[in-house]
N, C-alpha and C. Protein backbone atom coordinates (compact mmCIF):
# COMPACT_ATOMS: atom_id res chain seq x y z
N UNK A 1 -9.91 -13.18 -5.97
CA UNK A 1 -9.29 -12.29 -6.93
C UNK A 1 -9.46 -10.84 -6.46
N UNK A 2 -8.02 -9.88 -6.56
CA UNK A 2 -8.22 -8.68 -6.05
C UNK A 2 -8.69 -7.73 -6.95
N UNK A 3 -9.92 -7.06 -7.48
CA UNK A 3 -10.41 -6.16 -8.69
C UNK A 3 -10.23 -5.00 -8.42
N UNK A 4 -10.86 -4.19 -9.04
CA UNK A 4 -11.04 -2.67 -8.91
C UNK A 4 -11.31 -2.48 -7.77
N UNK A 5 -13.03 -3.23 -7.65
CA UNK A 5 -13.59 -2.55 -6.65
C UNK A 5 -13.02 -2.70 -5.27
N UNK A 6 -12.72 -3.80 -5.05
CA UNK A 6 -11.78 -4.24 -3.97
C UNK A 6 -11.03 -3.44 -3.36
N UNK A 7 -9.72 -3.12 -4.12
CA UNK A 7 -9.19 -1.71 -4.21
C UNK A 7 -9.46 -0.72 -3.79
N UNK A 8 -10.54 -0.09 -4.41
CA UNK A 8 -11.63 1.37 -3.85
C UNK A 8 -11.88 0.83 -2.35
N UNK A 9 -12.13 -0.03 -2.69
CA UNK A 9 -12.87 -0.71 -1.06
C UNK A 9 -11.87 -0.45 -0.18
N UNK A 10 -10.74 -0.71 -0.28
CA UNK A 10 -9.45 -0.66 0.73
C UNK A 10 -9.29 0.42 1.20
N UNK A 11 -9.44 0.88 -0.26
CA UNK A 11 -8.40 2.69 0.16
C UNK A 11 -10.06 3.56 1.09
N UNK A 12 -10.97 3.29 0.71
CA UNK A 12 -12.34 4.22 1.39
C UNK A 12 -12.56 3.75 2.81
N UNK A 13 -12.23 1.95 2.99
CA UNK A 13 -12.24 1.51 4.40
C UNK A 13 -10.61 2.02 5.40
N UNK A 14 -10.00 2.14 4.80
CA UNK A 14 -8.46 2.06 5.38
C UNK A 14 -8.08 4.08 4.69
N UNK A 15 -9.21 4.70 4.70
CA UNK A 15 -8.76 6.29 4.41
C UNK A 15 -7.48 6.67 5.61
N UNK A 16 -7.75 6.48 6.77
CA UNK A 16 -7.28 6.72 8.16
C UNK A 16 -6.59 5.92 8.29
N UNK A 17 -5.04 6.86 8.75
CA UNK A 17 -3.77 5.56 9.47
C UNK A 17 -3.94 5.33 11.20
N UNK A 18 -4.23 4.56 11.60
CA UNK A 18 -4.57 4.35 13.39
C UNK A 18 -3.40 5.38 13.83
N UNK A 19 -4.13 5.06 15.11
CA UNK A 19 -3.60 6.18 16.20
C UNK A 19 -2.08 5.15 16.22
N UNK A 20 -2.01 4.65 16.48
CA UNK A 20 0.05 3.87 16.56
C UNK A 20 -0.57 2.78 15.63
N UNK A 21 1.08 2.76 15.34
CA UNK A 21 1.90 0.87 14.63
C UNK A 21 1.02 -0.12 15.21
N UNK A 22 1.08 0.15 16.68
CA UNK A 22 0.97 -0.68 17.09
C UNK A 22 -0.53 -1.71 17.01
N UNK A 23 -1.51 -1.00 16.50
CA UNK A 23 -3.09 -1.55 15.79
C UNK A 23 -2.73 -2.13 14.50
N UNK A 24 -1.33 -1.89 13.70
CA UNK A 24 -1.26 -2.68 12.80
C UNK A 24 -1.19 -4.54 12.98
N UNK A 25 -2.14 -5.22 12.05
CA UNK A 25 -1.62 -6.58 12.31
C UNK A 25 -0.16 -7.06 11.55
N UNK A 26 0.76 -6.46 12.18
CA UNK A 26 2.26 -6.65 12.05
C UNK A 26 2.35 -8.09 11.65
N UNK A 27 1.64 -9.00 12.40
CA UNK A 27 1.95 -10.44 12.74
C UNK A 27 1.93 -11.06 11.29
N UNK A 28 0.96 -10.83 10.88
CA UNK A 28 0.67 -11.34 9.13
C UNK A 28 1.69 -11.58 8.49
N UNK A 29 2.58 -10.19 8.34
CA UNK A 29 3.98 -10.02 7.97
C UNK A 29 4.64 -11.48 7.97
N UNK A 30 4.94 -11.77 9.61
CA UNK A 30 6.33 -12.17 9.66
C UNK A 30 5.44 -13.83 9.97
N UNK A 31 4.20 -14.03 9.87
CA UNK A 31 3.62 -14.98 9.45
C UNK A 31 3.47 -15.80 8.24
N UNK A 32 3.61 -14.43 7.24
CA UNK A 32 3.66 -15.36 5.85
C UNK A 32 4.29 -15.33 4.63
N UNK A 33 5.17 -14.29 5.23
CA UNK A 33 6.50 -13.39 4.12
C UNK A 33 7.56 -13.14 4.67
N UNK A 34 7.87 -14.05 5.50
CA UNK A 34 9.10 -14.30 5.97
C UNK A 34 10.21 -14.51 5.42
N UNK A 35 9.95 -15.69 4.58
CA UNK A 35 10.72 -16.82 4.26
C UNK A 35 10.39 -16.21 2.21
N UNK A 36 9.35 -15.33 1.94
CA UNK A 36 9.20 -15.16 0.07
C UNK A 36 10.11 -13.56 0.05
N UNK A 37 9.52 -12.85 1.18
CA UNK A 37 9.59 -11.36 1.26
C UNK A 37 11.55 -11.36 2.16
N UNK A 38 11.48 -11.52 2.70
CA UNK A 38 12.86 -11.22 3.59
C UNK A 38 12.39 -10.24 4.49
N UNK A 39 11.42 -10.23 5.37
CA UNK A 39 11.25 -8.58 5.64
C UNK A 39 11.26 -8.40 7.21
N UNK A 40 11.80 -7.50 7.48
CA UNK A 40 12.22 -6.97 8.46
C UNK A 40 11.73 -5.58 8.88
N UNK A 41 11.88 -5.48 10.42
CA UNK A 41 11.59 -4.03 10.78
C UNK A 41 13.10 -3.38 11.48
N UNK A 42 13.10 -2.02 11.14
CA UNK A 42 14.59 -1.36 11.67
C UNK A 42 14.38 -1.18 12.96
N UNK A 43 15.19 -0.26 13.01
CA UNK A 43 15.35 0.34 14.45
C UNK A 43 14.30 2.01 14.64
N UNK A 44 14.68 2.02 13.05
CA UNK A 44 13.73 3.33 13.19
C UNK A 44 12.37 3.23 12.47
N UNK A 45 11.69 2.15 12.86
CA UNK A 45 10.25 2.04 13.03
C UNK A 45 9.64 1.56 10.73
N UNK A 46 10.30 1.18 10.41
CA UNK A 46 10.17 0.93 9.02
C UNK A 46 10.59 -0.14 8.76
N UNK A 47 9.34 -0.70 7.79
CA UNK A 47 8.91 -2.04 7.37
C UNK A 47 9.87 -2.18 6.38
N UNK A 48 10.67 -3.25 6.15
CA UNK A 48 11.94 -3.20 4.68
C UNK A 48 11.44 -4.48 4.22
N UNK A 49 11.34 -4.03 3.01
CA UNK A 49 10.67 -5.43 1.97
C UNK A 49 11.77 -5.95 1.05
N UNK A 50 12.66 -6.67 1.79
CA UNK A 50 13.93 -6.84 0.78
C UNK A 50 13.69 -7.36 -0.47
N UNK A 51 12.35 -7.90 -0.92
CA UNK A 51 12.02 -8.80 -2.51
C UNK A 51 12.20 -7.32 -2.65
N UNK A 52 11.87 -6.44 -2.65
CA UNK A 52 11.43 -5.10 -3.45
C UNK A 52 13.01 -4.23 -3.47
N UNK A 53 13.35 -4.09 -4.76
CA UNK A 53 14.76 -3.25 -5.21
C UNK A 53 14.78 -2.14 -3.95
N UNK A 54 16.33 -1.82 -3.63
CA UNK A 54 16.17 -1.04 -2.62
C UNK A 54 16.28 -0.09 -3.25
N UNK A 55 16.18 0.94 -4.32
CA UNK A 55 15.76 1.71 -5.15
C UNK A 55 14.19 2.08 -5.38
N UNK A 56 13.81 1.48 -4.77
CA UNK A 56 12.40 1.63 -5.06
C UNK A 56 11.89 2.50 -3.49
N UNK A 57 11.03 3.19 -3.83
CA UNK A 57 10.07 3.90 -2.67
C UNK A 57 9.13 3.26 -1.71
N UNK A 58 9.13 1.36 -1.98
CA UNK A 58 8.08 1.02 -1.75
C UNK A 58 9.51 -0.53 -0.84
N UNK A 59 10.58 -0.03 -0.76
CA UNK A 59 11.94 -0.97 -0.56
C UNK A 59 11.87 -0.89 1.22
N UNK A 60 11.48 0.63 1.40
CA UNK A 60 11.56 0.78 3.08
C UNK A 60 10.25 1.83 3.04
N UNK A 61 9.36 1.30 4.15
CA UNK A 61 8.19 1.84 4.34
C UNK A 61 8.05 2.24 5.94
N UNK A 62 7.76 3.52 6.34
CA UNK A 62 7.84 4.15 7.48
C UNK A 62 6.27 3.12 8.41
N UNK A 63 5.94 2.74 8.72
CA UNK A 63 5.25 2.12 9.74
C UNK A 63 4.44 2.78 10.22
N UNK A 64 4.35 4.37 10.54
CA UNK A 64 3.38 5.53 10.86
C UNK A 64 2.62 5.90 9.48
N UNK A 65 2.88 5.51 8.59
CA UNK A 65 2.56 5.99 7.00
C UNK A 65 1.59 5.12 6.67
N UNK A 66 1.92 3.33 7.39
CA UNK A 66 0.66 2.27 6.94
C UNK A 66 -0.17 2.69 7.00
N UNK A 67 -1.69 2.63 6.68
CA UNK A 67 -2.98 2.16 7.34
C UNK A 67 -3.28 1.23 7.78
N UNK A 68 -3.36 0.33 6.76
CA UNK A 68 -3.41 -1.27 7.61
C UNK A 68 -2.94 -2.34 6.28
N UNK A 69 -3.29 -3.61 7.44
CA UNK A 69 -2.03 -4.75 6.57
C UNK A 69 -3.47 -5.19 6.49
N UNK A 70 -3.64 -6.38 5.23
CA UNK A 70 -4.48 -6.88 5.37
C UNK A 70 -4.46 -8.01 4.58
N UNK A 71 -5.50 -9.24 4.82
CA UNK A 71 -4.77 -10.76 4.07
C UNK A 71 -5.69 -10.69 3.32
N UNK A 72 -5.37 -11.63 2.04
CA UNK A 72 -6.22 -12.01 1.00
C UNK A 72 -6.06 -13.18 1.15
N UNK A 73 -6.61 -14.26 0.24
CA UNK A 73 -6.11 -15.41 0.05
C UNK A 73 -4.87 -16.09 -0.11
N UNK A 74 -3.99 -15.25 -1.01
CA UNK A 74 -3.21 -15.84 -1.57
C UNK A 74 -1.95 -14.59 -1.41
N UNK A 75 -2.28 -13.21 -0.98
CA UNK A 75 -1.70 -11.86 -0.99
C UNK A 75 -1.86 -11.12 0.10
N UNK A 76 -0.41 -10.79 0.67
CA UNK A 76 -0.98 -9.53 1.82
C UNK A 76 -1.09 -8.22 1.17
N UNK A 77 -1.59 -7.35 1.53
CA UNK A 77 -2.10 -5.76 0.87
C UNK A 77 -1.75 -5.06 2.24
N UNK A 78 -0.76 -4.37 1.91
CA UNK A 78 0.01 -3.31 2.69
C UNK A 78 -0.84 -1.85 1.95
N UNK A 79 -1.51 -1.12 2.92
CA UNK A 79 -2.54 -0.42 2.81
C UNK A 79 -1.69 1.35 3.09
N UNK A 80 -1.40 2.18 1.97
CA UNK A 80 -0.86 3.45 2.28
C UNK A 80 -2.02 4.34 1.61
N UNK A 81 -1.81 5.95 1.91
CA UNK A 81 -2.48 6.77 1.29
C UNK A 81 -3.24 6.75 0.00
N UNK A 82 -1.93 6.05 -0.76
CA UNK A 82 -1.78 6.53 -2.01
C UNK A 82 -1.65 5.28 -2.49
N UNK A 83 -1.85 4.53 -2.46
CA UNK A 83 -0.83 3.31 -2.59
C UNK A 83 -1.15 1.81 -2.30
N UNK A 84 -1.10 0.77 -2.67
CA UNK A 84 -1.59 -0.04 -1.95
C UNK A 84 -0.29 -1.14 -2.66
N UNK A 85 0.13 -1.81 -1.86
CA UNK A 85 1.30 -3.19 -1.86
C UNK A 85 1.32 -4.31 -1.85
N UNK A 86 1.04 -4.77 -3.07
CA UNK A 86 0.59 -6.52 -2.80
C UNK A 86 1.67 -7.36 -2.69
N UNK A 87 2.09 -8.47 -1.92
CA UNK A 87 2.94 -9.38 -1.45
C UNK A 87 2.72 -10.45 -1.77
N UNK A 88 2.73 -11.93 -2.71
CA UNK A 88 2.43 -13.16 -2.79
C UNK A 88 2.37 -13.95 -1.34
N UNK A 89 2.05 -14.18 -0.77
CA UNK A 89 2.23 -15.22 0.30
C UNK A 89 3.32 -16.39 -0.24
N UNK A 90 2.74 -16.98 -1.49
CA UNK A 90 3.69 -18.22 -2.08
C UNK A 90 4.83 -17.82 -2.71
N UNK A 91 5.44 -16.82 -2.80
CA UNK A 91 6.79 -16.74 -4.13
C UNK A 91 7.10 -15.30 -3.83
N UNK A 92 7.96 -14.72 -4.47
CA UNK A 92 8.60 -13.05 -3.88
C UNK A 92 7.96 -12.20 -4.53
N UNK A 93 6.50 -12.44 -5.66
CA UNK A 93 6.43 -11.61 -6.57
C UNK A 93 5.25 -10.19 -5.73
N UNK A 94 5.80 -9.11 -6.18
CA UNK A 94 4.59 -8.53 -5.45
C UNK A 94 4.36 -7.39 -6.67
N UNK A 95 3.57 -6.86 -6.29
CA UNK A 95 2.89 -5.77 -7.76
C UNK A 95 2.28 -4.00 -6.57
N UNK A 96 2.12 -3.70 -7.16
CA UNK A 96 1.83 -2.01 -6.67
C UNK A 96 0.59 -1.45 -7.08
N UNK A 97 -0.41 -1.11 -6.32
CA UNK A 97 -1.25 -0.34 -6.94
C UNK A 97 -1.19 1.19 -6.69
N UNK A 98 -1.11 2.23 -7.46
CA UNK A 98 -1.04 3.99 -7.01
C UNK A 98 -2.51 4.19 -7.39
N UNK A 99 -2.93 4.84 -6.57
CA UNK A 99 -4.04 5.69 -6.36
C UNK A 99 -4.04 6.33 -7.31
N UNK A 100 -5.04 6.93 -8.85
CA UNK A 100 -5.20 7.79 -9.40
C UNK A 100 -5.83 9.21 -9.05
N UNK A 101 -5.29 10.18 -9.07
CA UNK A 101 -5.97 11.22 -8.10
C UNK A 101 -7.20 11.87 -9.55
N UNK A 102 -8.70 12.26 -9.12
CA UNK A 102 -8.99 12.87 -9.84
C UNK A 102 -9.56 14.12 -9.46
N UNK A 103 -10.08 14.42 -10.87
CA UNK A 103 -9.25 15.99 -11.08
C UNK A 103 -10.51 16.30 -10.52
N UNK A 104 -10.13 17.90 -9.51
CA UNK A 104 -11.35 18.49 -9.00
C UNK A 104 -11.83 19.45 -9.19
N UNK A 105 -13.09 20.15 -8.98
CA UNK A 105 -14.01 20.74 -9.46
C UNK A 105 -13.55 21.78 -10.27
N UNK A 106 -12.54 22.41 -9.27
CA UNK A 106 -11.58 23.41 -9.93
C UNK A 106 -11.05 23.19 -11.76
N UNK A 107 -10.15 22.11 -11.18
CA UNK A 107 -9.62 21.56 -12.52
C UNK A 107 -10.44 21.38 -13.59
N UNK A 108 -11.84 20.71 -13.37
CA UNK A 108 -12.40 20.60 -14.46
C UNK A 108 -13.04 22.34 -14.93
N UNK A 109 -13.41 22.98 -13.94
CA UNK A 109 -14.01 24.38 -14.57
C UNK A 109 -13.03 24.77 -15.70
N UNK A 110 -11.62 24.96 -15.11
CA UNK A 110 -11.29 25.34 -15.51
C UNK A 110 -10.13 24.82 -16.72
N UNK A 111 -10.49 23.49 -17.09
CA UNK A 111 -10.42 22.75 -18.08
C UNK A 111 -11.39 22.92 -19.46
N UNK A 112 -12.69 23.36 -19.13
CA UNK A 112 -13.45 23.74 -19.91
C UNK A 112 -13.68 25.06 -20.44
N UNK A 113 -12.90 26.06 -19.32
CA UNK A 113 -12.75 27.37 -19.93
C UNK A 113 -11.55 27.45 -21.03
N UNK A 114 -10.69 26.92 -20.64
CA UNK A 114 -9.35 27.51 -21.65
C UNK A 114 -9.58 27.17 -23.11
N UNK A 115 -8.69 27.39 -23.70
CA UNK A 115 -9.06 27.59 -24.97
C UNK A 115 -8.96 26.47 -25.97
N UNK A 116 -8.23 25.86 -25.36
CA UNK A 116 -7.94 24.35 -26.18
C UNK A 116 -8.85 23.42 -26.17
N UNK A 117 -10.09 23.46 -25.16
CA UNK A 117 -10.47 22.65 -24.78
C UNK A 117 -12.37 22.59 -26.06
């Protein structure tokens, strides 16, 4: 099961995108979301997740932007900044996690000065 901490875990191990694509384990991909995902790479270096609306930001993914791919049991986790992309291995369903940014030192000082607060 993928939790919170898991999560944190990803984004603090996978902070850094490698030096090239090419350290990505690409293979996973077209190993186990082939045939749920439809997914393909272009010509201009981006991962296209056809289950995912091509309206969506998460539909075509630049390949220099990954950090890393990584397997779960049952889910691959496409590893971004901000972001993290879960893929079913068994069925097309995939889900999104966004990074919550929190607020820094700044923000809070000066959250406690104003007047509303």
């Amino acid at each position: 099961m993928i939790t919170e901490k898991v999560i944190e875990s990803l984004y603090k191990k996978y902070k850094n995108r490698p030096e090239s694509a090419d350290e990505l384990d690409i293979a996973l991909l077209f190993e186990y979301l082939m045939d749920t995902h439809d997914i393909a790479i272009d010509d201009e270096a981006h991962l296209i997740i056809n289950s995912i609306p091509v309206g969506s930001p998460f539909h075509r993914l630049s390949l220099n932007r990954i950090h890393a791919i990584v397997e779960f049991e049952n889910k691959i986790a496409i590893v971004l900044h901000s972001s993290i992309v879960f893929l079913n291995k068994k069925d097309s369903r995939s889900h999104i996690h966004i990074r919550q940014q929190k607020a820094s030192l700044m923000d809070r000082l000066l959250g406690r000065l104003s007047p509303d607060a």
